[in-house]
C-alpha atoms as a PDB file:
ATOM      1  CA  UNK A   1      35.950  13.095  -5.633  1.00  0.00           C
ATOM      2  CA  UNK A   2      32.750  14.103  -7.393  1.00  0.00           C
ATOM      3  CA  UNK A   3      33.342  12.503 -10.334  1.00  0.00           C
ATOM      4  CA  UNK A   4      34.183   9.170  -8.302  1.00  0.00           C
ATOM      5  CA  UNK A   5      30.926   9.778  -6.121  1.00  0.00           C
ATOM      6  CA  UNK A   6      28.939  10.579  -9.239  1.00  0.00           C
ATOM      7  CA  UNK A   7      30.234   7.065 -10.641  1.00  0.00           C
ATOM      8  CA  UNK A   8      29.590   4.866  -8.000  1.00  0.00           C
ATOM      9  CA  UNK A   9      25.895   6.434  -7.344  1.00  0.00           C
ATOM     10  CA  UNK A  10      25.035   5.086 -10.878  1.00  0.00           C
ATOM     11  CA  UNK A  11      26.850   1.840 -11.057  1.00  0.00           C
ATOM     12  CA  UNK A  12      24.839   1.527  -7.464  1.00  0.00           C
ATOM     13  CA  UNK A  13      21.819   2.177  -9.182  1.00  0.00           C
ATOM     14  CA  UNK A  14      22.830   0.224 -12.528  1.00  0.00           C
ATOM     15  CA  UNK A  15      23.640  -2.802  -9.909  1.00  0.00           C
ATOM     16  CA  UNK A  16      20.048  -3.003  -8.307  1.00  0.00           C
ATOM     17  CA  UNK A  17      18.590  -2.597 -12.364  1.00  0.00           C
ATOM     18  CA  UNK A  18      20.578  -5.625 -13.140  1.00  0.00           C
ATOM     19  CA  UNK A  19      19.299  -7.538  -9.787  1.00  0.00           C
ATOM     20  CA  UNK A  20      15.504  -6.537 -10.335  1.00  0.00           C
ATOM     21  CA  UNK A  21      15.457  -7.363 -13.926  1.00  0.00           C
ATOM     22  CA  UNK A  22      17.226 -10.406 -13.534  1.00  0.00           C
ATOM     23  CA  UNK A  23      14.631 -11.557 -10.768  1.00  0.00           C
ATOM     24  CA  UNK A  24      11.468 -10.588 -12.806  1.00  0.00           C
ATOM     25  CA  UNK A  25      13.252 -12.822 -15.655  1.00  0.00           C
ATOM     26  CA  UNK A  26      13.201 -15.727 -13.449  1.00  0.00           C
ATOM     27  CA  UNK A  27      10.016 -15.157 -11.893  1.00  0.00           C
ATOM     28  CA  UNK A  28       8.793 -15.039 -15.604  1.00  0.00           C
ATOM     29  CA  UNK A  29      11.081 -17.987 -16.891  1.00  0.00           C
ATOM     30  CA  UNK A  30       9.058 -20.134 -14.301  1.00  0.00           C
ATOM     31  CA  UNK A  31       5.983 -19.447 -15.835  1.00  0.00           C
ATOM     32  CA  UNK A  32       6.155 -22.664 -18.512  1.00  0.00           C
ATOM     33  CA  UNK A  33       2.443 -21.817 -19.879  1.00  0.00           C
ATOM     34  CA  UNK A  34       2.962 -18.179 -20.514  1.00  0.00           C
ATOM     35  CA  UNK A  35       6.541 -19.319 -22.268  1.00  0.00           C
ATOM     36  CA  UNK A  36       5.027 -21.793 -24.580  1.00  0.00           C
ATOM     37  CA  UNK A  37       2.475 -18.938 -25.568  1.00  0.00           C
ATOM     38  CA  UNK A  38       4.925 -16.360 -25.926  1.00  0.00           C
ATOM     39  CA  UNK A  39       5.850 -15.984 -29.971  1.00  0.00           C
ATOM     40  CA  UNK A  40       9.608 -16.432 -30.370  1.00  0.00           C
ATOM     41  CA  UNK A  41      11.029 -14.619 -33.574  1.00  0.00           C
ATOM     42  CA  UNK A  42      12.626 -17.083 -35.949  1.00  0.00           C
ATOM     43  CA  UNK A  43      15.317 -13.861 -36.649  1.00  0.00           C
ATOM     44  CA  UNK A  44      18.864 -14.019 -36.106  1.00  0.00           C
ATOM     45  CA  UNK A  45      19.774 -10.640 -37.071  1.00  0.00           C
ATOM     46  CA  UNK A  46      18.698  -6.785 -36.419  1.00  0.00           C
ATOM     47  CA  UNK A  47      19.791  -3.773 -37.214  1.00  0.00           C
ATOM     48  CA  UNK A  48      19.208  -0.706 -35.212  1.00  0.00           C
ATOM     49  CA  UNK A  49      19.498   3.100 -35.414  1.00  0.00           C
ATOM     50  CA  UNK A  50      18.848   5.379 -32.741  1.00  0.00           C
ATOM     51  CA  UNK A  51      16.435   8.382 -33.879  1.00  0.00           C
ATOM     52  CA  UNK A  52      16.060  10.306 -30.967  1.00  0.00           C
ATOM     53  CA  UNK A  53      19.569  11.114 -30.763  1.00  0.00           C
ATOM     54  CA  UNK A  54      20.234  12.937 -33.608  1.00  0.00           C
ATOM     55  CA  UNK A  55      18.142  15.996 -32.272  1.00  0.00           C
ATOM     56  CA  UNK A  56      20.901  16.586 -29.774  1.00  0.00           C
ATOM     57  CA  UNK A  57      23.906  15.256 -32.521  1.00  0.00           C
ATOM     58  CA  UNK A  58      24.227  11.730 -31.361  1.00  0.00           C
ATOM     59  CA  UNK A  59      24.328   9.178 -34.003  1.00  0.00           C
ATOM     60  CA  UNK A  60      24.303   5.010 -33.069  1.00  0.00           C
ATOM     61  CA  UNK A  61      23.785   2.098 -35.421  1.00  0.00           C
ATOM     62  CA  UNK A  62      24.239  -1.669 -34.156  1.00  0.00           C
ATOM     63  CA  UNK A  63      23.717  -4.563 -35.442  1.00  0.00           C
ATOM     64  CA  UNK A  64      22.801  -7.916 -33.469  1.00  0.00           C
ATOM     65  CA  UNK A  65      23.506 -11.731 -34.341  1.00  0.00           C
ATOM     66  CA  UNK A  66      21.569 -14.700 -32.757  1.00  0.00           C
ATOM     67  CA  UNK A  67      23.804 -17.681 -31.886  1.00  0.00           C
ATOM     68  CA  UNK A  68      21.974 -20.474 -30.838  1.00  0.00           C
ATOM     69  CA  UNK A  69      18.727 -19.688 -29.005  1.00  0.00           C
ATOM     70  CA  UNK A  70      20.430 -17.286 -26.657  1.00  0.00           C
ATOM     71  CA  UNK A  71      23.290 -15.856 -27.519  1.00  0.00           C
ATOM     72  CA  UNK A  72      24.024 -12.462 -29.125  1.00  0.00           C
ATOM     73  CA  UNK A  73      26.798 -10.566 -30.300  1.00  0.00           C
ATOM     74  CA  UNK A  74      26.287  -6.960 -30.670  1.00  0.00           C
ATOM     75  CA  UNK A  75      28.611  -4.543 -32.585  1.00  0.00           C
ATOM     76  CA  UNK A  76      27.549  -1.070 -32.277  1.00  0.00           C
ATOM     77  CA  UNK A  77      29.087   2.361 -33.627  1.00  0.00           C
ATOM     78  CA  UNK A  78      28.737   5.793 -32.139  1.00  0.00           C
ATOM     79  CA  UNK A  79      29.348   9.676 -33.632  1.00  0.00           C
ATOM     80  CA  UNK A  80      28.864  12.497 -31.818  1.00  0.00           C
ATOM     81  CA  UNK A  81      29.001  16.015 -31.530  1.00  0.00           C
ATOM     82  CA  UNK A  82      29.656  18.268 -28.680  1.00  0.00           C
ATOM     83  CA  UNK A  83      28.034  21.741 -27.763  1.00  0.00           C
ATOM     84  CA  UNK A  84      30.340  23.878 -27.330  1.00  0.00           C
ATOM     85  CA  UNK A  85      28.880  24.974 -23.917  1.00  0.00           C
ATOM     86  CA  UNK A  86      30.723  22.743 -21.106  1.00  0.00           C
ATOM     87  CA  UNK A  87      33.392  25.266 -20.349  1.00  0.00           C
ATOM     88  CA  UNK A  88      34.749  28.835 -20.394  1.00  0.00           C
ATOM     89  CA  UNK A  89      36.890  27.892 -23.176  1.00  0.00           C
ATOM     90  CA  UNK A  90      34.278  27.062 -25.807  1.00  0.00           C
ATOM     91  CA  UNK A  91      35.967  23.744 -26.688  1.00  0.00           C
ATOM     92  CA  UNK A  92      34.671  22.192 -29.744  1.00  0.00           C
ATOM     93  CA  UNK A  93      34.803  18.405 -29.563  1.00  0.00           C
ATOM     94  CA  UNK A  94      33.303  15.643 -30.898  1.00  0.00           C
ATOM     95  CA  UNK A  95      33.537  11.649 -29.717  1.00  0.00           C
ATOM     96  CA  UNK A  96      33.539   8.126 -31.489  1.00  0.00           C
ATOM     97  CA  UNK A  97      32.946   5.040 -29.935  1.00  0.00           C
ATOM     98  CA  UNK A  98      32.852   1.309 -30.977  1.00  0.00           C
ATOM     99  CA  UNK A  99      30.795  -1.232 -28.548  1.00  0.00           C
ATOM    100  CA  UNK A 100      30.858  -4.845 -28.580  1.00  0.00           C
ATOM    101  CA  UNK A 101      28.206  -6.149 -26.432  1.00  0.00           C
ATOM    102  CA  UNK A 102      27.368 -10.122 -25.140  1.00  0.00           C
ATOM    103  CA  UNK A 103      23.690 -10.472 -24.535  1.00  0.00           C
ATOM    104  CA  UNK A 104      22.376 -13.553 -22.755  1.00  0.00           C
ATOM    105  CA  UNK A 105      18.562 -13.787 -23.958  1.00  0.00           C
ATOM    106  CA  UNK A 106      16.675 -15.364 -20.834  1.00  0.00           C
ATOM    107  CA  UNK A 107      13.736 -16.459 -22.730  1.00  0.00           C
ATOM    108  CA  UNK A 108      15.413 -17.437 -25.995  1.00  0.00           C
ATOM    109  CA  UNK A 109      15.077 -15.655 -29.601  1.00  0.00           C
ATOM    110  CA  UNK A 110      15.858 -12.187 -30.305  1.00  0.00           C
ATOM    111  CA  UNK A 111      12.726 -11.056 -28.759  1.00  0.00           C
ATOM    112  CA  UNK A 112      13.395 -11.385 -25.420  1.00  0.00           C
ATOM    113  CA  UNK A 113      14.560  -9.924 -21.637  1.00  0.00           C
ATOM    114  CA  UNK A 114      18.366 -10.070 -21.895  1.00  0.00           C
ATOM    115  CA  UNK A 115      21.280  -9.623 -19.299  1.00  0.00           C
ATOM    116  CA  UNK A 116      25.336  -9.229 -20.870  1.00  0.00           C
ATOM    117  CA  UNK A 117      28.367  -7.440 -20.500  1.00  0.00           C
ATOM    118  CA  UNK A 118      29.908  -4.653 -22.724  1.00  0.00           C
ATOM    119  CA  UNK A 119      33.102  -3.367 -23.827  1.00  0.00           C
ATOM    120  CA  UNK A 120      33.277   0.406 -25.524  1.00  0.00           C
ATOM    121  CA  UNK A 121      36.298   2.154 -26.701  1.00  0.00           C
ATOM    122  CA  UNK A 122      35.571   5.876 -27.255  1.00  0.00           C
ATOM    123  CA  UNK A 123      37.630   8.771 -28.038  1.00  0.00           C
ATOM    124  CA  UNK A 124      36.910  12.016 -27.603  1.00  0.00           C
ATOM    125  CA  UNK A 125      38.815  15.261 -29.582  1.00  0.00           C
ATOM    126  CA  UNK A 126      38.432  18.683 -28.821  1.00  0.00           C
ATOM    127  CA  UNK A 127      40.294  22.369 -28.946  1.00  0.00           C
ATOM    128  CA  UNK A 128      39.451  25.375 -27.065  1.00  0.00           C
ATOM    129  CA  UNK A 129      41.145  29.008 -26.922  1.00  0.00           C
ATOM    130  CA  UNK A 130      42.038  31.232 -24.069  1.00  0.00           C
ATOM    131  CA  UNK A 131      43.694  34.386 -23.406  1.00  0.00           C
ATOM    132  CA  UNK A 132      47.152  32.624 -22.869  1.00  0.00           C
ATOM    133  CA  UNK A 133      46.543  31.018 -26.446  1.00  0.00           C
ATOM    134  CA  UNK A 134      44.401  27.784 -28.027  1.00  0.00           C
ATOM    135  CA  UNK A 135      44.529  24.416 -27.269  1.00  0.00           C
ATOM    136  CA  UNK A 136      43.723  20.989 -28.167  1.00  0.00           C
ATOM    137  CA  UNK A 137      43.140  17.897 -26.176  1.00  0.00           C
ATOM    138  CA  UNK A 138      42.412  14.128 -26.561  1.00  0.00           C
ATOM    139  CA  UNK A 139      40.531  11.574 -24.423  1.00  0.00           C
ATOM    140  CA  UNK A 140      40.593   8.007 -25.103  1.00  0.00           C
ATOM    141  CA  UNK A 141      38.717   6.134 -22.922  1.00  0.00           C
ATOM    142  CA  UNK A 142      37.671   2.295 -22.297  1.00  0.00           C
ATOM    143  CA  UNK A 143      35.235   1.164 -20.458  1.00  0.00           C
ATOM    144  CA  UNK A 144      34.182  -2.440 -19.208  1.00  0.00           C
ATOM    145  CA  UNK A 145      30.664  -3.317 -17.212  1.00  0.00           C
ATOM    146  CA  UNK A 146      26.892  -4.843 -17.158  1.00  0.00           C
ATOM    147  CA  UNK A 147      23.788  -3.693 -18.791  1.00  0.00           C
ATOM    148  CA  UNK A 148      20.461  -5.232 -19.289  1.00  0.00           C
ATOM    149  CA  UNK A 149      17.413  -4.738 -21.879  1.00  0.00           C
ATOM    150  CA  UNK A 150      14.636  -6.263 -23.667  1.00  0.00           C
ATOM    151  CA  UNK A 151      14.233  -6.226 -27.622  1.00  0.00           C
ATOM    152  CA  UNK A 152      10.409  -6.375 -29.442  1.00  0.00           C
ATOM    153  CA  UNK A 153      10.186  -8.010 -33.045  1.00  0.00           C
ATOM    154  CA  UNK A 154       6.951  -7.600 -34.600  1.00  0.00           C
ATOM    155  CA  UNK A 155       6.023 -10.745 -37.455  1.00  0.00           C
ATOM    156  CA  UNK A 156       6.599  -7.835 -39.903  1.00  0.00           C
ATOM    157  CA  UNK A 157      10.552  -7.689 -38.791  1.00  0.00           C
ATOM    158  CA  UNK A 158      10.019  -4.505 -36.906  1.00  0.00           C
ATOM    159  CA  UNK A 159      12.084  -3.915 -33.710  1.00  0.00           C
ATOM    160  CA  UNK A 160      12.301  -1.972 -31.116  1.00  0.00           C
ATOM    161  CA  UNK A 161      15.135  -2.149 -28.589  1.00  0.00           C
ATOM    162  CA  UNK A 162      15.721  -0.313 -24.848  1.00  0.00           C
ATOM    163  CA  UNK A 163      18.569  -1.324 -22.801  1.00  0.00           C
ATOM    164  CA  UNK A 164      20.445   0.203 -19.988  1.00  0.00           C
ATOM    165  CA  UNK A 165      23.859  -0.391 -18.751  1.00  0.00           C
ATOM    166  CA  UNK A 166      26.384   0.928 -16.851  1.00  0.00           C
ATOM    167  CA  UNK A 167      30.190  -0.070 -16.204  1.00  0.00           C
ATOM    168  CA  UNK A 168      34.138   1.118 -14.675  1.00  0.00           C
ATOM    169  CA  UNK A 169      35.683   3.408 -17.040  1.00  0.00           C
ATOM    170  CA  UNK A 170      39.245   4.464 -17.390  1.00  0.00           C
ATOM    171  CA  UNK A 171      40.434   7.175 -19.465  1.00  0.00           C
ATOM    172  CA  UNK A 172      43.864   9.384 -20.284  1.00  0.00           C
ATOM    173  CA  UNK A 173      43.858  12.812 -21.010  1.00  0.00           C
ATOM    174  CA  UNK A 174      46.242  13.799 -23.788  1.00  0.00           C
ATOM    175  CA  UNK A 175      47.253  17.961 -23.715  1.00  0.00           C
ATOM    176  CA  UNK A 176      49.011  19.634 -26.239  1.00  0.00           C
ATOM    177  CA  UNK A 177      48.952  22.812 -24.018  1.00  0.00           C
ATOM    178  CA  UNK A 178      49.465  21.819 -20.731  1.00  0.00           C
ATOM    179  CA  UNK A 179      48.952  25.332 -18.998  1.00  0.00           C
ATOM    180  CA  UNK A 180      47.204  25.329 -15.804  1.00  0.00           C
ATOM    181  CA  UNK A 181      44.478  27.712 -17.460  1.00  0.00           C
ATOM    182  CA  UNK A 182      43.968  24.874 -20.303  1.00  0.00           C
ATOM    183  CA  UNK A 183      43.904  21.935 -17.805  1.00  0.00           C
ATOM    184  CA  UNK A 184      41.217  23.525 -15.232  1.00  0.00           C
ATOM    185  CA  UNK A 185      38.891  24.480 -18.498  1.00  0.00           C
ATOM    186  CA  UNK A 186      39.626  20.930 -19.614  1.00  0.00           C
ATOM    187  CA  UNK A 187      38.606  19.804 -16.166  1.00  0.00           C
ATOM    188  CA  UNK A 188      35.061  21.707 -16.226  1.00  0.00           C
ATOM    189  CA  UNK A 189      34.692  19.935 -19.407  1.00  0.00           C
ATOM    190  CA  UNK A 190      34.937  16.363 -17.885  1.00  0.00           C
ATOM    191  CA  UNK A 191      32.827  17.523 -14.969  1.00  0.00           C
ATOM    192  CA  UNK A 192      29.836  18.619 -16.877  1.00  0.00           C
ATOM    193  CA  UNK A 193      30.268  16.299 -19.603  1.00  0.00           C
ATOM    194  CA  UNK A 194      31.714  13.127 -19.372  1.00  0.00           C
ATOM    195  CA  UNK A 195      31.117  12.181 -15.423  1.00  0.00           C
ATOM    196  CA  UNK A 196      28.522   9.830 -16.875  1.00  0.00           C
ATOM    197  CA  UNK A 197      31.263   8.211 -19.104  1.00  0.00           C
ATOM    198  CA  UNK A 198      30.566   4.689 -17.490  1.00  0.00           C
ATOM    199  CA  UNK A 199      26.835   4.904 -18.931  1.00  0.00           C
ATOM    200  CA  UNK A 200      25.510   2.990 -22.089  1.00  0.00           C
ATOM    201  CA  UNK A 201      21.972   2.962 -23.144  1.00  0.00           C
ATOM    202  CA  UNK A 202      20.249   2.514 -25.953  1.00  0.00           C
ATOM    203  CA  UNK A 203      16.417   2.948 -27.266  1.00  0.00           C
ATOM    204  CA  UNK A 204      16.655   2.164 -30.822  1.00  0.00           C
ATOM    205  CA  UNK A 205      14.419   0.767 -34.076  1.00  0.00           C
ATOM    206  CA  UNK A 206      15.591  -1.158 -37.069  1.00  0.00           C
ATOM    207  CA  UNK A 207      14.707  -4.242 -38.523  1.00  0.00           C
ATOM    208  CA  UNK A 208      15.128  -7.807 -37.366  1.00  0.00           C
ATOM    209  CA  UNK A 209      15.304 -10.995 -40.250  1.00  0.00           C
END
């Protein structure tokens, strides 16, 4: 039940993101003299890492293809690490995760408000010990749902991307210890850790051309 109410509080809040960004975008689409000023880049590709995750052992690369003058395809890859802190157990785990994103851009180019949808398939491996013996667990998981941004291109090709997003996921835990000891620390795990499994976000820099 926490986990469910912890879910819906976000997708809540993700919901009225995607409802206030998508009004400013029309508010600003209306505005024909500041479009015509606004510089569109003539780049249909970028490729972005995210830097400030590596501190905590998160790695992300993605890259981005225009089609059109509003239409992008995202594919995005994700490593990371695990502390080994989330549960009595010590489990050591680590996750991968592959994200293929649609992003409508509102004002056309790369550099521009968007609004899309996402797909992410992510698995998660870990193996913990306890006084009745060790363990070892897997968690695929799949998630479907919304998610909004904006990306910057300097003239020079640098860009800068932030985007937030936030969706229903579904995953299957996989035991090859199913003691009651192993499940609960396995539990405490998904509590602390992954009860934010719906979110996606991204601040990232690369290179658009």
């Amino acid at each position: 039940m926490k986990r469910k109410t912890r879910r819906l509080a976000y997708l809540a809040l993700m919901m009225s993101t995607v409802l206030f960004v998508g009004n400013a975008a029309a508010q600003s689409n209306e505005n024909t003299k500041k479009e015509k000023e606004r510089w569109i880049s003539p780049a249909r590709t970028a490729i972005n890492v995210c830097p400030g995750g590596i501190v905590v052992g998160f790695y992300s690369a993605n890259v981005e293809h225009l089609f059109g003058e509003n239409h992008g395809l995202v594919l995005r890859g994700d490593l990371e690490t695990i502390p080994d802190t989330y549960s009595d157990a010590n489990i050591e785990s680590s996750g991968k995760a592959v994200i293929l994103n649609y992003r409508y851009h509102i004002g056309g180019g790369l550099n521009s408000f968007y609004a899309g949808a996402f797909a992410r398939y992510r698995k998660i491996k870990g193996d913990g010990s306890l006084e009745n013996g060790d363990f070892d667990f897997k968690l695929p998981e799949c998630t479907l749902g919304l998610n909004v941004g904006k990306r910057w291109i300097w003239k020079n090709g640098l860009s800068l991307n932030f985007a937030l997003g936030y969706g229903y996921a579904y995953d299957e835990l996989k035991v090859n210890n199913s003691s009651q000891a192993a499940l609960d620390a396995i539990d405490v795990f998904r509590d602390d850790y992954t009860f934010m499994n719906g979110f996606l976000g991204e601040f990232s820099i690369g290179y658009a051309f």
